[in-house]
C-alpha atoms as a PDB file:
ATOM      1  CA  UNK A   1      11.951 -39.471 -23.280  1.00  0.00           C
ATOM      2  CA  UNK A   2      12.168 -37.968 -19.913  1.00  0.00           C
ATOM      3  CA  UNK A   3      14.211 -34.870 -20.343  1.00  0.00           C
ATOM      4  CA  UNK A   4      11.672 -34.719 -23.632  1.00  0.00           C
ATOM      5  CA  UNK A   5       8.564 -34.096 -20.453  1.00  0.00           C
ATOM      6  CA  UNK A   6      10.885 -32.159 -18.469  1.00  0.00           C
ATOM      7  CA  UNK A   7      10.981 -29.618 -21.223  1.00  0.00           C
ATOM      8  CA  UNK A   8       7.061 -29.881 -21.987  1.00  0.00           C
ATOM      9  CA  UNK A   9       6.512 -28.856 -17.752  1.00  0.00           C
ATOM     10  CA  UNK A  10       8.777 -26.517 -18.119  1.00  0.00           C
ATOM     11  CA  UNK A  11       7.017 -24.772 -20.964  1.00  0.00           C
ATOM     12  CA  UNK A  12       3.718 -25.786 -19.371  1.00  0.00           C
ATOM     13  CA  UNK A  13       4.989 -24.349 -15.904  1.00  0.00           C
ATOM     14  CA  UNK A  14       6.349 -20.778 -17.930  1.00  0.00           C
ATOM     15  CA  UNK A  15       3.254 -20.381 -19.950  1.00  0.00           C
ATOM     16  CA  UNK A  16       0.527 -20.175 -16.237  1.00  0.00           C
ATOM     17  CA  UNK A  17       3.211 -17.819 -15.333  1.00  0.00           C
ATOM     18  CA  UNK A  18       1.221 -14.583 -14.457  1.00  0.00           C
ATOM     19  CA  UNK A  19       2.050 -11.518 -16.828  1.00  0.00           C
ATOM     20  CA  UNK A  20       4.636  -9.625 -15.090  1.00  0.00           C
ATOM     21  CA  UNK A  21       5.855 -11.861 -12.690  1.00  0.00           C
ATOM     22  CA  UNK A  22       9.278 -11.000 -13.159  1.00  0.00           C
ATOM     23  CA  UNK A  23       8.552  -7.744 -12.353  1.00  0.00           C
ATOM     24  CA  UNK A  24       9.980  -6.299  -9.385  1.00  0.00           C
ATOM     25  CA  UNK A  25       7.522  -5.915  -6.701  1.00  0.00           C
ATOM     26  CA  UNK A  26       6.101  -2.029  -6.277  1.00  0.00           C
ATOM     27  CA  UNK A  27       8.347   0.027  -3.889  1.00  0.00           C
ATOM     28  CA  UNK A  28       6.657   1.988  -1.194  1.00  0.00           C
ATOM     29  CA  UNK A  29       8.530   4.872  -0.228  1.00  0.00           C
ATOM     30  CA  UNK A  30       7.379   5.944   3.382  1.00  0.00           C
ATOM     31  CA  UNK A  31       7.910   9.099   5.231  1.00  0.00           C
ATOM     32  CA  UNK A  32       7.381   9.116   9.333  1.00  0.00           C
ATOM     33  CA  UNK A  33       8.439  10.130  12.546  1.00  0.00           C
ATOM     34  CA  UNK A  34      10.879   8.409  13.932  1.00  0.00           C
ATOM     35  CA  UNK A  35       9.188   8.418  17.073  1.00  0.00           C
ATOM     36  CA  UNK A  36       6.187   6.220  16.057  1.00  0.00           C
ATOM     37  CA  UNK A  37       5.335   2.889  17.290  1.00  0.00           C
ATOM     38  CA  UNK A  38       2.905   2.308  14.762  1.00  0.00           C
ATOM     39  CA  UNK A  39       4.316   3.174  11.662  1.00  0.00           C
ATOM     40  CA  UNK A  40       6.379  -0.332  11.823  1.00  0.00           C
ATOM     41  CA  UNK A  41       4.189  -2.690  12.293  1.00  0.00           C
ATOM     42  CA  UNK A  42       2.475  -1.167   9.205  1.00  0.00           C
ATOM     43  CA  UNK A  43       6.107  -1.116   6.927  1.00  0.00           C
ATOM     44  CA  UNK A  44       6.287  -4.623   8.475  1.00  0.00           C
ATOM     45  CA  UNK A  45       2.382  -5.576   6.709  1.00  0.00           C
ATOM     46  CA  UNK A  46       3.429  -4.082   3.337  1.00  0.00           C
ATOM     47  CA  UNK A  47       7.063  -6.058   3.402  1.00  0.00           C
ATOM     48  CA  UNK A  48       4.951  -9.330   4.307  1.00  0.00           C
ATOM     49  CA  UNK A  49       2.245  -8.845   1.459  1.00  0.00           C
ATOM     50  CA  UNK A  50       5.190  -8.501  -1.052  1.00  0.00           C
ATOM     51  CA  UNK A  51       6.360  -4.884  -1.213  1.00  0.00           C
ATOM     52  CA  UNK A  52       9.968  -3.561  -1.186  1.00  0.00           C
ATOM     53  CA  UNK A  53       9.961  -0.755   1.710  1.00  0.00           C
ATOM     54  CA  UNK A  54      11.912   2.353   1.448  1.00  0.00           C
ATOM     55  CA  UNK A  55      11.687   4.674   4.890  1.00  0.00           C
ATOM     56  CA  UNK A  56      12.820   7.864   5.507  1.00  0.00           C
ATOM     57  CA  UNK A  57      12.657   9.133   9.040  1.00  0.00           C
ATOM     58  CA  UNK A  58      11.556  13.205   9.316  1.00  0.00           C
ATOM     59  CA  UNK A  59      10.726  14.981  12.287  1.00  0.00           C
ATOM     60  CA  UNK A  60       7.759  16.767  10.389  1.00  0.00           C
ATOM     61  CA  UNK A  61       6.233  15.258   8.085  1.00  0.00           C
ATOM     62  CA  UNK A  62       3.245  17.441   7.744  1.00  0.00           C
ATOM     63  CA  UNK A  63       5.101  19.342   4.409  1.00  0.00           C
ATOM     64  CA  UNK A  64       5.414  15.870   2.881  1.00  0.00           C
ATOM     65  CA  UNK A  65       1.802  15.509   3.214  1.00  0.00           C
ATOM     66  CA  UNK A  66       1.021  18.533   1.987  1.00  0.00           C
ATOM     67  CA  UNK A  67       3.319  18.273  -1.268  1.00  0.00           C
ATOM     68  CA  UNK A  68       1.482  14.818  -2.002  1.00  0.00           C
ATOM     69  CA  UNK A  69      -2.297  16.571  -2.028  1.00  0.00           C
ATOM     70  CA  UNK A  70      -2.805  14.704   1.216  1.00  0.00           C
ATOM     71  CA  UNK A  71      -6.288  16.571   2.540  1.00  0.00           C
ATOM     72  CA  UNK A  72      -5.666  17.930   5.995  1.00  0.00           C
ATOM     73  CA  UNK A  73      -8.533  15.700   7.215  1.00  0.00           C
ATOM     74  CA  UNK A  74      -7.710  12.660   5.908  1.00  0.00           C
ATOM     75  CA  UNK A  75      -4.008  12.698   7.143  1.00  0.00           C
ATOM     76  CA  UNK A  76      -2.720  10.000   9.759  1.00  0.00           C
ATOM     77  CA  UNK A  77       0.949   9.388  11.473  1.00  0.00           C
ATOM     78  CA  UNK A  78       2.763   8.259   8.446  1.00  0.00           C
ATOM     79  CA  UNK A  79       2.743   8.526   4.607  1.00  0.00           C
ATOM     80  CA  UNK A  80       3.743   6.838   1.534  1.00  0.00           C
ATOM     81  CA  UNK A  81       3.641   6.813  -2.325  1.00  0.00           C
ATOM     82  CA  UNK A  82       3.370   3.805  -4.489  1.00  0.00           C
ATOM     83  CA  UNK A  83       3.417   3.629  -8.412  1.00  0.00           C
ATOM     84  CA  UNK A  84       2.645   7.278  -8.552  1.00  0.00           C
ATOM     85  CA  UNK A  85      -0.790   7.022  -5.975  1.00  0.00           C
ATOM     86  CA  UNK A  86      -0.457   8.088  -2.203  1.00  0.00           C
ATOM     87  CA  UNK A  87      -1.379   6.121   0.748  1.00  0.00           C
ATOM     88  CA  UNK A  88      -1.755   7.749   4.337  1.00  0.00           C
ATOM     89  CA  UNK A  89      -2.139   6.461   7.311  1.00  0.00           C
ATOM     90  CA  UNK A  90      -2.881   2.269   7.834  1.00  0.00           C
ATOM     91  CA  UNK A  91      -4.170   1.304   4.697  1.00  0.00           C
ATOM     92  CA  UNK A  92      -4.520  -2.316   4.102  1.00  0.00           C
ATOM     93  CA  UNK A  93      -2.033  -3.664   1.316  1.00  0.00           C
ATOM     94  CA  UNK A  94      -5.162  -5.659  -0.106  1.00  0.00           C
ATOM     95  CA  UNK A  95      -6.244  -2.057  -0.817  1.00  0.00           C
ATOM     96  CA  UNK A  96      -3.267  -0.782  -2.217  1.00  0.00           C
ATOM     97  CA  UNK A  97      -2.966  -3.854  -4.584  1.00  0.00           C
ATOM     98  CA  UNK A  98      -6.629  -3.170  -5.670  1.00  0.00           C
ATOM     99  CA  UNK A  99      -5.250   0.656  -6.185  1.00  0.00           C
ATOM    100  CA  UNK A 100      -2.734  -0.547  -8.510  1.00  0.00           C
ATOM    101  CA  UNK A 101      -4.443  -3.522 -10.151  1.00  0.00           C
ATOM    102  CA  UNK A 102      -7.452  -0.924 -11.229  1.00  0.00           C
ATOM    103  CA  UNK A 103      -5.740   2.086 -11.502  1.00  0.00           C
ATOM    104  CA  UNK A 104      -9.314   4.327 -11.247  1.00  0.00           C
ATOM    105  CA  UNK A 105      -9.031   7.516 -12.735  1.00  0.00           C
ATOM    106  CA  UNK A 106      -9.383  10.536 -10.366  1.00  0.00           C
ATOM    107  CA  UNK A 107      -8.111   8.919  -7.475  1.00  0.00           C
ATOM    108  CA  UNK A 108      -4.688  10.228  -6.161  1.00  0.00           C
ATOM    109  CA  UNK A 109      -4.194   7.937  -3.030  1.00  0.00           C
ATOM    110  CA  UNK A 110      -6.169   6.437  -0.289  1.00  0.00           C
ATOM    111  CA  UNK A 111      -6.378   6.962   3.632  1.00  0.00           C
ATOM    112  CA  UNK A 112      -7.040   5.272   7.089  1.00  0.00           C
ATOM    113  CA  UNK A 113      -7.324   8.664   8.688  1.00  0.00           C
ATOM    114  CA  UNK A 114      -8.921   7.250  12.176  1.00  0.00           C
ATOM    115  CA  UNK A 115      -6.226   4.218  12.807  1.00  0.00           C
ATOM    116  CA  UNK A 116      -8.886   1.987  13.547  1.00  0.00           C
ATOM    117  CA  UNK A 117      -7.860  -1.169  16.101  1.00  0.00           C
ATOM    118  CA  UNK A 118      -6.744  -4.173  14.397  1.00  0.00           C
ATOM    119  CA  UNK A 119      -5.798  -2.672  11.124  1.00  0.00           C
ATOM    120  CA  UNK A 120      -2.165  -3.362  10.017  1.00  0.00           C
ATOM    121  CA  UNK A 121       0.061  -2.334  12.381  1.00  0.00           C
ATOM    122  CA  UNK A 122      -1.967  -1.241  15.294  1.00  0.00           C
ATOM    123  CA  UNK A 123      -3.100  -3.244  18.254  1.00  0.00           C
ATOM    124  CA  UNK A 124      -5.859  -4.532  20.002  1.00  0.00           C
ATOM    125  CA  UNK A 125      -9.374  -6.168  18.432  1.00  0.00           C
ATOM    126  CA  UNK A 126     -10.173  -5.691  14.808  1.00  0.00           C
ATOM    127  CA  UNK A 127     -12.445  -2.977  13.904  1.00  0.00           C
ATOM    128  CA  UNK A 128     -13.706  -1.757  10.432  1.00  0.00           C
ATOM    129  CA  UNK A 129     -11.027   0.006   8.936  1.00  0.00           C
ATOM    130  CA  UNK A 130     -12.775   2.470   6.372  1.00  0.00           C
ATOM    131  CA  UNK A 131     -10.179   3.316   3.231  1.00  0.00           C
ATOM    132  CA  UNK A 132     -11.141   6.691   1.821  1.00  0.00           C
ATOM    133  CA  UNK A 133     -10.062   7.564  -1.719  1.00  0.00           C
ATOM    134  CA  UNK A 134      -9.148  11.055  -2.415  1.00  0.00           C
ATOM    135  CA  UNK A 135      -8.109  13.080  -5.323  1.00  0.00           C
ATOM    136  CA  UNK A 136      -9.354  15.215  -8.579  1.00  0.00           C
ATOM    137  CA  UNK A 137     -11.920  13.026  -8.464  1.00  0.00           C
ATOM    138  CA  UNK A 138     -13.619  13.824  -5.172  1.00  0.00           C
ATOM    139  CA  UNK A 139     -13.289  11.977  -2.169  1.00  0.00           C
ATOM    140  CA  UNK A 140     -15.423   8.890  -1.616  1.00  0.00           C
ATOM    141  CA  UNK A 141     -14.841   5.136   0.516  1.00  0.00           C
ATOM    142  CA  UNK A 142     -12.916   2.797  -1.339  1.00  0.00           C
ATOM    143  CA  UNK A 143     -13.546   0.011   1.044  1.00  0.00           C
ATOM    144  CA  UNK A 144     -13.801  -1.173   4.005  1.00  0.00           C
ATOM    145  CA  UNK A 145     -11.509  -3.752   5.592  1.00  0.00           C
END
């Protein structure tokens, strides 16, 4: 009788599993200088929230950004690509799991162009940290965080 409701939990228990949980978690792969202080703390967020975390240190990373479609204005100290979407700069990973839960069409990444206090991996108070969304569909806000 008891291994007979050690089997129904178990099936219980496997069915609430979300879709996909086996899954491997989304790996970021993350291009910066190797002089930034910054950039860690933000590799450091992503790792936290559940991402696996490739970096690659490059003295210039401006021709990554510009093979990626990153807009010249909207680029920060460090990029990354995730699932096929960009993300510059210190976006929030509660961002870039909205990204890849909704998937919106005509967006090609996001960016935290101004590196606003508080937001992952950068010091001091919190301020708003405005996410822009960028690609063939325009550029717009995404959120703000």
């Amino acid at each position: 009788m008891t291994m007979r409701i050690a089997v129904l939990a178990l099936a219980a228990t496997m069915a609430w599993a979300p879709a996909g949980a086996a899954e491997a978690p989304p790996l970021v792969e993350v291009w910066k200088s190797p002089s930034c202080g910054c950039c860690g703390g933000w590799i450091e967020h992503m790792k936290e929230s559940g991402y696996r975390v490739k970096v690659t240190d490059i003295d210039d990373v401006d021709p990554v950004k510009a093979a990626l479609g990153v807009p010249r204005h909207l680029r920060s100290c460090h990029t990354a690509r995730v699932a096929g979407y960009v993300v510059e700069g210190h976006v929030p990973a509660e961002a870039v799991g909205r990204l890849l839960r909704e998937r919106p069409t005509g967006i090609g990444g996001l960016s935290s162009p101004d590196m606003p206090s508080g937001s992952p991996g950068m010091p001091g108070p919190k301020q708003v940290n405005e996410v822009r969304a960028f690609g063939s569909g325009g550029e717009t806000v995404y959120g703000r965080y």
